[in-house]
PDB file of N, CA and C in Angstrom:
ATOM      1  N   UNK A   1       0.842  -1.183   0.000  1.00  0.00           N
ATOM      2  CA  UNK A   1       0.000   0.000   0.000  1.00  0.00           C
ATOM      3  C   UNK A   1       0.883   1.240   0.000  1.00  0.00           C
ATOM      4  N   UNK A   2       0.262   1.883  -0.624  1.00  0.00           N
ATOM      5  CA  UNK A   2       0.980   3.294  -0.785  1.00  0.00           C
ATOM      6  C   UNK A   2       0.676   4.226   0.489  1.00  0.00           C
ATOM      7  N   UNK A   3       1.785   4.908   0.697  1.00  0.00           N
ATOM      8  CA  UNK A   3       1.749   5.678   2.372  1.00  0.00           C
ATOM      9  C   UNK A   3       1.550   7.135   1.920  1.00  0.00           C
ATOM     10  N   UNK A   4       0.722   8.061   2.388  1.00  0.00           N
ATOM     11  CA  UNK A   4       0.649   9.461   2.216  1.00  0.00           C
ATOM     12  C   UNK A   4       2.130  10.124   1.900  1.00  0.00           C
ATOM     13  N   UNK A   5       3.003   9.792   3.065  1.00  0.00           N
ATOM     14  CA  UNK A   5       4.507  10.224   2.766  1.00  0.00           C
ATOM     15  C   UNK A   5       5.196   9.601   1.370  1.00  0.00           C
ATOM     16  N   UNK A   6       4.779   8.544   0.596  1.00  0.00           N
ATOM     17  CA  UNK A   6       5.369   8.562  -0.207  1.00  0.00           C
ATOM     18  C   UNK A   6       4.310   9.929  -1.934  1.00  0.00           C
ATOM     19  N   UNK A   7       3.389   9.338  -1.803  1.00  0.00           N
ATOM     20  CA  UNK A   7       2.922  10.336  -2.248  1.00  0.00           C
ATOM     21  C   UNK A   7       2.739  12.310  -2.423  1.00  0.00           C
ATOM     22  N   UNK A   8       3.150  12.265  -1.373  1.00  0.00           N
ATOM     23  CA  UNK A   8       3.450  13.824  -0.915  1.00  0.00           C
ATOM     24  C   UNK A   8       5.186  13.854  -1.321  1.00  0.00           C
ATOM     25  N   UNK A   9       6.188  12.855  -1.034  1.00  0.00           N
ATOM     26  CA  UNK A   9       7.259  12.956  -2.295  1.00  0.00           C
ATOM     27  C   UNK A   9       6.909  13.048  -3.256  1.00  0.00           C
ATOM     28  N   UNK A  10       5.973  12.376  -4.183  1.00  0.00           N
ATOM     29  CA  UNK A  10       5.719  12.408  -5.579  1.00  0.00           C
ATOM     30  C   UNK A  10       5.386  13.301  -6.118  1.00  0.00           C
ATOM     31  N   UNK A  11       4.794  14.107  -4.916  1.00  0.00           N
ATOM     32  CA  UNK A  11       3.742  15.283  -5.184  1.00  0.00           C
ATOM     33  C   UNK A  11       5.240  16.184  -5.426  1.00  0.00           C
ATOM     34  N   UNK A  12       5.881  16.441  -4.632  1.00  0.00           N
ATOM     35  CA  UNK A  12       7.244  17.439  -4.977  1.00  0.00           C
ATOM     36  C   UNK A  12       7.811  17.145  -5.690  1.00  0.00           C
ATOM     37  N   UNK A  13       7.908  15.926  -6.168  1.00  0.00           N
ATOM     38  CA  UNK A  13       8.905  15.746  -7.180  1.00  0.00           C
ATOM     39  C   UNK A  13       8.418  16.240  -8.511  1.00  0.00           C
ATOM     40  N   UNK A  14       6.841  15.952  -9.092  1.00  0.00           N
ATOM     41  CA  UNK A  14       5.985  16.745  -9.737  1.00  0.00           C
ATOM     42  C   UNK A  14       5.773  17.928  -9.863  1.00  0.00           C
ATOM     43  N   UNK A  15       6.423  18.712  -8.433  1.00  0.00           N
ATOM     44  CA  UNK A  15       6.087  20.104  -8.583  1.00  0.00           C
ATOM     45  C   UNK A  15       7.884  20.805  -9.209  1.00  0.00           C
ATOM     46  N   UNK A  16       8.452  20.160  -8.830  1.00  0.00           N
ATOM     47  CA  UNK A  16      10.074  20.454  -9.142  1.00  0.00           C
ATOM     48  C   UNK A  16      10.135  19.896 -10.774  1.00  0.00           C
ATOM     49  N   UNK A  17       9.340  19.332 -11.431  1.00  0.00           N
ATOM     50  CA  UNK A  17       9.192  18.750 -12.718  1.00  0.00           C
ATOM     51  C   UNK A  17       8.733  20.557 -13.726  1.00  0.00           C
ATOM     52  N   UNK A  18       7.518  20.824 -12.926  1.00  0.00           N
ATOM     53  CA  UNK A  18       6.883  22.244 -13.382  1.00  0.00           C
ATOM     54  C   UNK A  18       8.126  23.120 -13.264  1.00  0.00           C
ATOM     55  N   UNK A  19       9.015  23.534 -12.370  1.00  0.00           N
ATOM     56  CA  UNK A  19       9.881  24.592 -12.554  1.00  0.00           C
ATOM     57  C   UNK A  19       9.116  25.305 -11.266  1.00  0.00           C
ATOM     58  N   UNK A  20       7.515  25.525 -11.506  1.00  0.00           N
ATOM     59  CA  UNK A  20       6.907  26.382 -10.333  1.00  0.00           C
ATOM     60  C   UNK A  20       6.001  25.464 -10.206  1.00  0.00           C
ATOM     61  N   UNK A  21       5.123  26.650  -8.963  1.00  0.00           N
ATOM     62  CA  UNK A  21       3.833  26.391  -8.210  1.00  0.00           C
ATOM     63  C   UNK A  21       3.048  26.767  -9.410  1.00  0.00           C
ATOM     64  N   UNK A  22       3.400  27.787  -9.881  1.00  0.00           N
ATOM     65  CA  UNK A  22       2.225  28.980 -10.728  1.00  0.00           C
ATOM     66  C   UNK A  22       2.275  27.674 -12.487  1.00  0.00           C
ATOM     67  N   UNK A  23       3.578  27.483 -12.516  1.00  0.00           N
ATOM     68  CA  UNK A  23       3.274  26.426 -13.682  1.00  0.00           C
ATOM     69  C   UNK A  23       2.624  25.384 -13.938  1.00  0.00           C
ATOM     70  N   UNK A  24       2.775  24.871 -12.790  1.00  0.00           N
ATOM     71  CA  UNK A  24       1.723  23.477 -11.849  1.00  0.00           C
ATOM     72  C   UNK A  24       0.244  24.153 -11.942  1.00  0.00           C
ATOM     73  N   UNK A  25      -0.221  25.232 -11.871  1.00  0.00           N
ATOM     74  CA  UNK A  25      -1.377  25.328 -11.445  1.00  0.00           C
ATOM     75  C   UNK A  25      -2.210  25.569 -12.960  1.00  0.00           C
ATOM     76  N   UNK A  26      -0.963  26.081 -14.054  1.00  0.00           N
ATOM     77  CA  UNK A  26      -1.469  26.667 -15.630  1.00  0.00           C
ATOM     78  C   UNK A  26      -2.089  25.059 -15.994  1.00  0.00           C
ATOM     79  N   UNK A  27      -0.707  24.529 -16.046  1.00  0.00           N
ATOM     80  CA  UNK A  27      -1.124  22.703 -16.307  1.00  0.00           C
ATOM     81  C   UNK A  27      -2.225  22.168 -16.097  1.00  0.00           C
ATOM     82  N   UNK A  28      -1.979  21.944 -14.463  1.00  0.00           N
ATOM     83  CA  UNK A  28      -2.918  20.654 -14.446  1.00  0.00           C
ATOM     84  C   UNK A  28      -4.040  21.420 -13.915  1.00  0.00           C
ATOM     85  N   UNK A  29      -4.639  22.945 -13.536  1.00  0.00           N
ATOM     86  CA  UNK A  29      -5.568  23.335 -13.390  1.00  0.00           C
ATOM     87  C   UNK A  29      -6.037  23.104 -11.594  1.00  0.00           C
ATOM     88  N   UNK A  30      -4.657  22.844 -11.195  1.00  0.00           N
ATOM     89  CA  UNK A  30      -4.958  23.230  -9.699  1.00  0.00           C
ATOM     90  C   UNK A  30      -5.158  24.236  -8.932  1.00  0.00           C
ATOM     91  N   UNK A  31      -5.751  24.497  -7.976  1.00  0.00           N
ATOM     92  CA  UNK A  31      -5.370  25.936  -7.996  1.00  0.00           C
ATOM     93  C   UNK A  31      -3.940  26.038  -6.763  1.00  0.00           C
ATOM     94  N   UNK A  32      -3.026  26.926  -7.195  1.00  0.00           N
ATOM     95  CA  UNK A  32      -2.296  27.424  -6.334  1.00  0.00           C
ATOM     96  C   UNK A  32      -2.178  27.824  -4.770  1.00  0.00           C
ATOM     97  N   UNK A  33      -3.014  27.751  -4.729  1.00  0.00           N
ATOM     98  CA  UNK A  33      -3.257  28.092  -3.080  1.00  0.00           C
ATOM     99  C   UNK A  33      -3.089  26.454  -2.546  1.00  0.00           C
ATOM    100  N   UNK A  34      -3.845  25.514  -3.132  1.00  0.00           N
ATOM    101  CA  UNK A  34      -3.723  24.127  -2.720  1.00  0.00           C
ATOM    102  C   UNK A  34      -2.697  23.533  -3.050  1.00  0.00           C
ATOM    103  N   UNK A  35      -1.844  23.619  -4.317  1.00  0.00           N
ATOM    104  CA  UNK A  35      -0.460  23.412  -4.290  1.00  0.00           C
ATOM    105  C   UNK A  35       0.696  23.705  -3.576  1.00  0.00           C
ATOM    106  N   UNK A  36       0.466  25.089  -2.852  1.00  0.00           N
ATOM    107  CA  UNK A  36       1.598  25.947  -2.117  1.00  0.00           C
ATOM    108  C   UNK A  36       1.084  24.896  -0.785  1.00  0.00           C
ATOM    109  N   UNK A  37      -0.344  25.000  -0.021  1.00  0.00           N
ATOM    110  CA  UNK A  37      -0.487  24.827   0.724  1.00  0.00           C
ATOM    111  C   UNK A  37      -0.363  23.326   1.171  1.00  0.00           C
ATOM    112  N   UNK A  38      -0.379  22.560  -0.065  1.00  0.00           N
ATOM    113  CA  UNK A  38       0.196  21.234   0.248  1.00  0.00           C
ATOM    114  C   UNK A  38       1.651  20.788   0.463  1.00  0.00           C
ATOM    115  N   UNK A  39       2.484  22.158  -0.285  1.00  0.00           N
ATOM    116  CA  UNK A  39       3.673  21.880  -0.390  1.00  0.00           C
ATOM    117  C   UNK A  39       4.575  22.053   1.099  1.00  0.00           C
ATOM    118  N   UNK A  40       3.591  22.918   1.784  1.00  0.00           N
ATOM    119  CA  UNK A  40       3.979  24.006   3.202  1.00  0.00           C
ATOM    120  C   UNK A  40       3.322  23.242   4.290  1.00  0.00           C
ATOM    121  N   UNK A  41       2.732  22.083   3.847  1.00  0.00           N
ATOM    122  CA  UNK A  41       2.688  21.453   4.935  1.00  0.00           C
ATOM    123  C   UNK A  41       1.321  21.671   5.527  1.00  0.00           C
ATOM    124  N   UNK A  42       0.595  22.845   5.102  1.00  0.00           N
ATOM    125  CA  UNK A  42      -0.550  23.027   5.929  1.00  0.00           C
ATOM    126  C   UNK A  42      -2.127  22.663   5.199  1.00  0.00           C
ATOM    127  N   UNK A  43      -1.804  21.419   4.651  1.00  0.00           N
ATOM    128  CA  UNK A  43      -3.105  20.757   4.058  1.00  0.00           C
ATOM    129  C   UNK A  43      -1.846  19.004   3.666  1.00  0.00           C
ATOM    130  N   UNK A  44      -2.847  18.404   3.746  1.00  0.00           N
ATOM    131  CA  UNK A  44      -2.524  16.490   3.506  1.00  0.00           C
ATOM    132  C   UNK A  44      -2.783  16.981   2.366  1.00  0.00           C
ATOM    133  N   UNK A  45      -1.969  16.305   1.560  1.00  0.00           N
ATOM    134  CA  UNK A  45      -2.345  15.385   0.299  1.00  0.00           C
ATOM    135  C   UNK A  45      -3.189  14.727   0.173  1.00  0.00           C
ATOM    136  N   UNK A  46      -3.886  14.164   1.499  1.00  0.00           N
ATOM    137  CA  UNK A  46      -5.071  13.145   1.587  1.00  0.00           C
ATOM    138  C   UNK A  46      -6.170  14.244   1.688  1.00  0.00           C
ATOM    139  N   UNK A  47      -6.277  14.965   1.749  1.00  0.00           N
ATOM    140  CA  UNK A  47      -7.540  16.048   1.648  1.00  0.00           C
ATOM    141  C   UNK A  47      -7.654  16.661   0.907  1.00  0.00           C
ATOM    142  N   UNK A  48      -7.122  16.484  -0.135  1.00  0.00           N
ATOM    143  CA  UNK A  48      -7.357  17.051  -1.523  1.00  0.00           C
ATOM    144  C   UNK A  48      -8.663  16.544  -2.393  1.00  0.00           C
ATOM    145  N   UNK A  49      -9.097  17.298  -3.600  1.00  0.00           N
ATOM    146  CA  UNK A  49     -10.495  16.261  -4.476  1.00  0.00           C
ATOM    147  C   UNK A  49      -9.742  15.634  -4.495  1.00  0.00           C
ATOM    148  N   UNK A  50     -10.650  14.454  -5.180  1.00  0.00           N
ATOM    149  CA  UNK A  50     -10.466  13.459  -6.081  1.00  0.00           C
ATOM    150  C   UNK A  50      -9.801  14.210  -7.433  1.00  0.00           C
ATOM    151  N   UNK A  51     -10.668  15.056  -8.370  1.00  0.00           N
ATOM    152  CA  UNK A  51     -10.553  16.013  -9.339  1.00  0.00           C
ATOM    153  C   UNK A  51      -9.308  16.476  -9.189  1.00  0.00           C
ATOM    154  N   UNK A  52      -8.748  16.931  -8.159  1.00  0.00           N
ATOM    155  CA  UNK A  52      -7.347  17.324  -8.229  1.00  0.00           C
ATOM    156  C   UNK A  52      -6.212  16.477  -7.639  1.00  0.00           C
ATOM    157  N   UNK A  53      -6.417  15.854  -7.406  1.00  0.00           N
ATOM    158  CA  UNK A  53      -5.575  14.195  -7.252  1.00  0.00           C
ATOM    159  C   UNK A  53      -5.186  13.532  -8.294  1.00  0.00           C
ATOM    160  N   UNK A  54      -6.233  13.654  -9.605  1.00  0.00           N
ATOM    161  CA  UNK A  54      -6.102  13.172 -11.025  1.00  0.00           C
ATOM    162  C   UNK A  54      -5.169  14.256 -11.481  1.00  0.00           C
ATOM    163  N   UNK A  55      -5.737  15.058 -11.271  1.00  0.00           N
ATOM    164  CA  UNK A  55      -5.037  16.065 -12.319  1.00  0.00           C
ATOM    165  C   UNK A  55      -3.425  16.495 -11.980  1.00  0.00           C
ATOM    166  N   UNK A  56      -3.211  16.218 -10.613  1.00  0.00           N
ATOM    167  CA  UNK A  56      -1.822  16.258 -10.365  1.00  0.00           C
ATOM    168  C   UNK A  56      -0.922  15.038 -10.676  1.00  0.00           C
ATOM    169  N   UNK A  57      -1.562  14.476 -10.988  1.00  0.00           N
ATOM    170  CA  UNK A  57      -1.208  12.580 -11.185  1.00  0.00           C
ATOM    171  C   UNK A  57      -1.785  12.188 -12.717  1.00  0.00           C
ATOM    172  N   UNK A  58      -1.944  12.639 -13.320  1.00  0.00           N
ATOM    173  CA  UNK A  58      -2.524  12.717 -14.715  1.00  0.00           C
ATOM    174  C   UNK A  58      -1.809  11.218 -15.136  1.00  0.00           C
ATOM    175  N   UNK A  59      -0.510  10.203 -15.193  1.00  0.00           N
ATOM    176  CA  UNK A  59      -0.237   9.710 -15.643  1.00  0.00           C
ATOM    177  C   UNK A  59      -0.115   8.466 -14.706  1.00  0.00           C
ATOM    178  N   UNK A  60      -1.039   8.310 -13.712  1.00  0.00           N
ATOM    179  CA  UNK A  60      -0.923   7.444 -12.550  1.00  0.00           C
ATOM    180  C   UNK A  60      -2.003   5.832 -12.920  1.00  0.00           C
ATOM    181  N   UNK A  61      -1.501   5.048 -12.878  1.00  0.00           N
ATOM    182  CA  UNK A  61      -2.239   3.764 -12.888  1.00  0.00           C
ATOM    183  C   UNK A  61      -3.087   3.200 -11.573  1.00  0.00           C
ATOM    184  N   UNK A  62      -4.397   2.586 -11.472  1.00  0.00           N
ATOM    185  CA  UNK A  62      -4.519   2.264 -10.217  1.00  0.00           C
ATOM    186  C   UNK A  62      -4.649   1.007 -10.195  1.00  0.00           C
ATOM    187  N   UNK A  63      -4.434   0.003  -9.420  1.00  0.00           N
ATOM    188  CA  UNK A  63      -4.234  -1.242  -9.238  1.00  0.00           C
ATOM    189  C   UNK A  63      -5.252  -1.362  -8.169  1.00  0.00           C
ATOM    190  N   UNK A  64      -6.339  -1.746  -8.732  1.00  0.00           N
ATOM    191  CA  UNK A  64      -7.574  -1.610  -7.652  1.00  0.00           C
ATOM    192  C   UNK A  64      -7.687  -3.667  -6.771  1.00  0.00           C
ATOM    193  N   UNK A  65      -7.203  -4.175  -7.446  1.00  0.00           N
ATOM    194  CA  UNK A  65      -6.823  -5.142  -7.088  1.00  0.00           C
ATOM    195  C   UNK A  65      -5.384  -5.883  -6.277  1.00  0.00           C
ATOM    196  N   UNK A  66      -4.617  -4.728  -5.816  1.00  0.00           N
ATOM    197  CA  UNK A  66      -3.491  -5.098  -5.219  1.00  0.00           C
ATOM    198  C   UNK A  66      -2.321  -5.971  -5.968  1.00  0.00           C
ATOM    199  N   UNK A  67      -2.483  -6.678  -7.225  1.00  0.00           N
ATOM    200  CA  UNK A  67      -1.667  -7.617  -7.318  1.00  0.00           C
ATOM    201  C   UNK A  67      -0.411  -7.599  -7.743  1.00  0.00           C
ATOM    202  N   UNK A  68      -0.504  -6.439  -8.086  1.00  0.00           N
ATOM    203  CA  UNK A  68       0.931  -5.882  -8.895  1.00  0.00           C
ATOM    204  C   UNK A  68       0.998  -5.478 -10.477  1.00  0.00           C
ATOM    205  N   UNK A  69       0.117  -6.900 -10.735  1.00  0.00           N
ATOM    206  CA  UNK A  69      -0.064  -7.169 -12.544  1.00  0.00           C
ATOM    207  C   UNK A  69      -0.901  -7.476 -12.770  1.00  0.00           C
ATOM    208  N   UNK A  70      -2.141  -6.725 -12.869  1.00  0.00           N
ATOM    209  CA  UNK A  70      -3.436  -6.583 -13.018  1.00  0.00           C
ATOM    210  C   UNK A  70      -3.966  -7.410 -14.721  1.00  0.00           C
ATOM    211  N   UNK A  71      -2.771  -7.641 -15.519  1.00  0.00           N
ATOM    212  CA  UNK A  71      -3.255  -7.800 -16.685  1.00  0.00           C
ATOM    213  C   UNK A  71      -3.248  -9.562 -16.692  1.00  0.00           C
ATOM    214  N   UNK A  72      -2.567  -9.913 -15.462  1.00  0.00           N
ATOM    215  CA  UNK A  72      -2.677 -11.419 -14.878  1.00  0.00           C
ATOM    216  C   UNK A  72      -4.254 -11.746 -15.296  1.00  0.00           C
ATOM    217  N   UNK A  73      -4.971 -11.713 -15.038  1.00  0.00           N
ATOM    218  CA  UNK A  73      -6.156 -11.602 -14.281  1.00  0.00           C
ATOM    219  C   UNK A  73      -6.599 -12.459 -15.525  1.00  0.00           C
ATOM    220  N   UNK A  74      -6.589 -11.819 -16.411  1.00  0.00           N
ATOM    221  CA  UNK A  74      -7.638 -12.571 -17.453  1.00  0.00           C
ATOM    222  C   UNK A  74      -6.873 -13.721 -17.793  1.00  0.00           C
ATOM    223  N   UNK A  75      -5.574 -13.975 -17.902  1.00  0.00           N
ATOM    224  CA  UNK A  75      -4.528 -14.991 -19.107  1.00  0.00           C
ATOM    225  C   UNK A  75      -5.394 -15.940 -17.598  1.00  0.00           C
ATOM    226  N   UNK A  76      -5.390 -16.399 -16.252  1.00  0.00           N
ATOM    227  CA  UNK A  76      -5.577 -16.465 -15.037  1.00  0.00           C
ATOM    228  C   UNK A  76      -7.030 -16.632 -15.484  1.00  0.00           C
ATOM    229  N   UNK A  77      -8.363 -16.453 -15.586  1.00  0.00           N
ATOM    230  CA  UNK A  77      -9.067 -16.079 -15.549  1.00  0.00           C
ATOM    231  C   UNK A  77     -10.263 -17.504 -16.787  1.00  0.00           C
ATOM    232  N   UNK A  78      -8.830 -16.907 -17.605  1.00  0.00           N
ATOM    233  CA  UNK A  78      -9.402 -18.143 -18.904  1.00  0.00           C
ATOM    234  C   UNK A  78      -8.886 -19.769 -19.122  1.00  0.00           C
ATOM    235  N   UNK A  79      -7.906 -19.785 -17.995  1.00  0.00           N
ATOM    236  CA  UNK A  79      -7.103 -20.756 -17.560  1.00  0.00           C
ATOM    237  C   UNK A  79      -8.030 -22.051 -17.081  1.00  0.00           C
ATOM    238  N   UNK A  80      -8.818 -21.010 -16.375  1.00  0.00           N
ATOM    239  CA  UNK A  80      -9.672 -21.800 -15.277  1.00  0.00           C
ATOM    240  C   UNK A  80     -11.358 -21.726 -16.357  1.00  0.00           C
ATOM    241  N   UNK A  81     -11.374 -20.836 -16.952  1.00  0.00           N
ATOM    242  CA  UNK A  81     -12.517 -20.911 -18.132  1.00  0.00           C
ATOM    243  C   UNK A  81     -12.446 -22.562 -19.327  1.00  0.00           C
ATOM    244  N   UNK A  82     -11.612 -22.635 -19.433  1.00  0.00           N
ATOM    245  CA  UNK A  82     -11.188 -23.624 -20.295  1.00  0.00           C
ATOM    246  C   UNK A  82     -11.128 -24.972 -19.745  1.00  0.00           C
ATOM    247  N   UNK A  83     -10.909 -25.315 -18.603  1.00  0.00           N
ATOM    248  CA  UNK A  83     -12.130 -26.470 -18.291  1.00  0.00           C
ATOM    249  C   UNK A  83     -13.086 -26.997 -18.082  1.00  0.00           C
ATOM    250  N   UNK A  84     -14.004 -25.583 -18.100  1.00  0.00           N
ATOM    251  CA  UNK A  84     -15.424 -25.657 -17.924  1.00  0.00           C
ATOM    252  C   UNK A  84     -16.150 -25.943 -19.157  1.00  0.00           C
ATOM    253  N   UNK A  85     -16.837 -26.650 -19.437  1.00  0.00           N
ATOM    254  CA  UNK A  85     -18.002 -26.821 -20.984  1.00  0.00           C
ATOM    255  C   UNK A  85     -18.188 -25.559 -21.534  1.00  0.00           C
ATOM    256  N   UNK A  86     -18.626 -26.111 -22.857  1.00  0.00           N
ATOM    257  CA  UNK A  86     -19.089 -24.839 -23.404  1.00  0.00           C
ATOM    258  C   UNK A  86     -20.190 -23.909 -22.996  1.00  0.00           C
ATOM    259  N   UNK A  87     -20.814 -24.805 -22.415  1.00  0.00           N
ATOM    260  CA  UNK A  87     -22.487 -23.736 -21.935  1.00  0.00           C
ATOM    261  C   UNK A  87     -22.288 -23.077 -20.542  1.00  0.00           C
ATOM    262  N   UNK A  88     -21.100 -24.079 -19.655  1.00  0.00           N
ATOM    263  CA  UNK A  88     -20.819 -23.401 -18.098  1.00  0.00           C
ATOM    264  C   UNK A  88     -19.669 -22.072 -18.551  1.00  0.00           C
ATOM    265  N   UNK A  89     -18.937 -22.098 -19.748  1.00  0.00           N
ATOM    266  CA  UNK A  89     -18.721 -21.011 -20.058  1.00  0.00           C
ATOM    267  C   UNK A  89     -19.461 -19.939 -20.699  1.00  0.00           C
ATOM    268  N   UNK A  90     -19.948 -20.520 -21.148  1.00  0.00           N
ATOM    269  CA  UNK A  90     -21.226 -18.869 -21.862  1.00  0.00           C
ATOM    270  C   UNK A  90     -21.764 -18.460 -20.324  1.00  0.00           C
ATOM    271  N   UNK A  91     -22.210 -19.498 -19.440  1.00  0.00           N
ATOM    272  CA  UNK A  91     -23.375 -19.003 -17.999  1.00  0.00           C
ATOM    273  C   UNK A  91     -21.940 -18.251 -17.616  1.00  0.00           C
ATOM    274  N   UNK A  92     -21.169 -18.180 -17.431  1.00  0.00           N
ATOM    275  CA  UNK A  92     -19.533 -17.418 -16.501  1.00  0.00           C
ATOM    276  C   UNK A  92     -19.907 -16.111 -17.738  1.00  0.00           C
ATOM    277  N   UNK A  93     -19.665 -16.288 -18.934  1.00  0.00           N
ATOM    278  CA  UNK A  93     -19.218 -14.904 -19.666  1.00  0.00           C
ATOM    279  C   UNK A  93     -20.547 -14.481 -19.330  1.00  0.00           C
ATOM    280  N   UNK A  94     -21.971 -14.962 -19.635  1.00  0.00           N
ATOM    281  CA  UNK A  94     -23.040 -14.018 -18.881  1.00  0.00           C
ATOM    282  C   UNK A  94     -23.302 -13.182 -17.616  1.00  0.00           C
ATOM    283  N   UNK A  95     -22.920 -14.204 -16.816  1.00  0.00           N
ATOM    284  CA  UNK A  95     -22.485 -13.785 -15.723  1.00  0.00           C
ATOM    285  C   UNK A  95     -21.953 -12.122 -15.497  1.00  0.00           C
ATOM    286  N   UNK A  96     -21.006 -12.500 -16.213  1.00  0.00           N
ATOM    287  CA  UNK A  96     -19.423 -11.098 -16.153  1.00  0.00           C
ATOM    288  C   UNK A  96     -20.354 -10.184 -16.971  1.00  0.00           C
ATOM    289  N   UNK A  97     -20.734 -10.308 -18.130  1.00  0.00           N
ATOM    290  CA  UNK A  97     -21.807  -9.475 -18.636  1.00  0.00           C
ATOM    291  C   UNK A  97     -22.709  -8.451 -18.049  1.00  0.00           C
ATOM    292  N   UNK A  98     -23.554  -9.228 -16.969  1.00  0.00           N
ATOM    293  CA  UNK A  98     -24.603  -9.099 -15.893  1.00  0.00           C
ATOM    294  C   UNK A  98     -24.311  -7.695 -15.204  1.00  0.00           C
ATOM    295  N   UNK A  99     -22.765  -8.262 -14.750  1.00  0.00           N
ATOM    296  CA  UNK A  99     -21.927  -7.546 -13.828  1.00  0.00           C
ATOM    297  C   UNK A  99     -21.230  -6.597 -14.078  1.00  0.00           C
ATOM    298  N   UNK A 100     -20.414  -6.503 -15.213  1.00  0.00           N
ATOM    299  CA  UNK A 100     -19.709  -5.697 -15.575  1.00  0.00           C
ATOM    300  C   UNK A 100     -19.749  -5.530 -17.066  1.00  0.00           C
ATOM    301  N   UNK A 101     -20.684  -4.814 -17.394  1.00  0.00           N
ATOM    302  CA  UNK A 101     -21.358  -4.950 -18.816  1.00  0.00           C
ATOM    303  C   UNK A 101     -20.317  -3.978 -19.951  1.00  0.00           C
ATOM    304  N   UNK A 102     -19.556  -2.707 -19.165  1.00  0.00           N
ATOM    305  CA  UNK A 102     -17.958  -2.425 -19.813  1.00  0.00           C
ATOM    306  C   UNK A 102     -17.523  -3.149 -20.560  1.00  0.00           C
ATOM    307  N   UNK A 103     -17.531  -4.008 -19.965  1.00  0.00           N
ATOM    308  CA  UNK A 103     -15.608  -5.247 -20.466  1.00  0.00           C
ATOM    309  C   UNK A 103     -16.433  -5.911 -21.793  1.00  0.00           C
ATOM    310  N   UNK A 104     -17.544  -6.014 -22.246  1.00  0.00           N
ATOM    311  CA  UNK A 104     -18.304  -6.643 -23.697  1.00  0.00           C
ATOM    312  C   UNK A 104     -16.672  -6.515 -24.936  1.00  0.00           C
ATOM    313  N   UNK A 105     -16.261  -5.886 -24.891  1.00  0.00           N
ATOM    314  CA  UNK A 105     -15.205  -5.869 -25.980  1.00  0.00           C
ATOM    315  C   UNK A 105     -14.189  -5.718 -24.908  1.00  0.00           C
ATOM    316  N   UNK A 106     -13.869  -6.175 -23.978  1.00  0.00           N
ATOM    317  CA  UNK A 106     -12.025  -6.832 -23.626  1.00  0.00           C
ATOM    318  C   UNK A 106     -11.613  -8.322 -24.023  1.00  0.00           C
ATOM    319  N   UNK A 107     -10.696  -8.347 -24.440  1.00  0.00           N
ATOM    320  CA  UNK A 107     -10.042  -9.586 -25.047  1.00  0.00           C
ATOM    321  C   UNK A 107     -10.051 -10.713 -24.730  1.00  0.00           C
ATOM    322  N   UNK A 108     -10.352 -11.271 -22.983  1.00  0.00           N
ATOM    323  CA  UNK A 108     -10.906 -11.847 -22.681  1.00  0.00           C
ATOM    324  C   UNK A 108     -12.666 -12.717 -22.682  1.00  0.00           C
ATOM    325  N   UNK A 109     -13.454 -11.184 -22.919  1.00  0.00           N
ATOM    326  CA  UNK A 109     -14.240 -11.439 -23.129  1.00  0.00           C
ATOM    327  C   UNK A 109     -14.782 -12.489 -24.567  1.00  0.00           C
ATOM    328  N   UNK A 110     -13.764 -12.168 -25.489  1.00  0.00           N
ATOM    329  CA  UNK A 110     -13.840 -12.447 -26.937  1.00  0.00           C
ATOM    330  C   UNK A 110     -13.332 -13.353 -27.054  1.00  0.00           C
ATOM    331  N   UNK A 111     -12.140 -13.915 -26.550  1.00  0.00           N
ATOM    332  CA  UNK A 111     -11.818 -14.961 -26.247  1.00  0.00           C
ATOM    333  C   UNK A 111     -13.050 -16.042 -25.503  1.00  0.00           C
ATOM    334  N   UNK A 112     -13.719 -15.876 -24.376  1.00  0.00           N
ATOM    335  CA  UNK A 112     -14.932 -16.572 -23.756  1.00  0.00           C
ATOM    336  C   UNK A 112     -15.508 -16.707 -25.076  1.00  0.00           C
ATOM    337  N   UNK A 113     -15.786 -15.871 -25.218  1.00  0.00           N
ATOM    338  CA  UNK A 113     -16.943 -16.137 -26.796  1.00  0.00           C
ATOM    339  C   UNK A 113     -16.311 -16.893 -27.968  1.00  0.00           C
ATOM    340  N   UNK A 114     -15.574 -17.179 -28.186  1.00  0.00           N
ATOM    341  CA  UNK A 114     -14.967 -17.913 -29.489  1.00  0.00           C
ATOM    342  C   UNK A 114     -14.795 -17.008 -30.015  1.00  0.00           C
ATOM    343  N   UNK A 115     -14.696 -15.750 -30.354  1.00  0.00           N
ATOM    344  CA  UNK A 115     -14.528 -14.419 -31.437  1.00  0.00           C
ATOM    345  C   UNK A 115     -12.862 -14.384 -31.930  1.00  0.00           C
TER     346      UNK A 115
END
């Protein structure tokens, strides 16, 4: 898990990337007062939006699953798909369907399907 202190490095190291505060704020549309004031210690990093959490992090991945290698998941996923019949696999890809009706065109999915 990621610790506030390492993030609040990242956060400076991002701001030393801009040159300034005032450049940081043209960019990513923060406002300055919350940049200075994060930088000075007198606001968390953890109390920032969401909205400006992205935008200071614009190039940040999230690993909402902890595992490290999130793209595991499916090669993993179809591993265990592929001993199941054909119809207990369509009821699984329905399933995922049901649930997460997004993923209809991820590679996995198309793969489940014979495509």
């Amino acid at each position: 898990m990621v610790t506030e202190k390492e993030v609040l490095s990242a956060f400076k190291e991002a701001c030393k990337k801009y040159d300034s505060q005032s450049h940081m704020n043209r960019i990513t549309k923060v406002p300055q007062s919350t940049i200075n004031d994060i930088w000075n210690g007198n606001k968390t990093i953890g109390n920032i939006t969401v909205g400006n959490f992205l935008r200071l992090f614009p190039d940040m991945e999230i690993n909402f699953f902890g595992s490290g290698q999130p793209l595991a998941y499916p090669e993993k996923i179809l591993k265990q798909l592929n001993r199941l019949s054909d119809s207990e696999q369509q009821e699984v890809y329905e399933a995922i369907i049901a649930c997460y009706p997004h993923v209809q065109d991820n590679k996995m999915i198309k793969k489940i399907k014979g495509v």
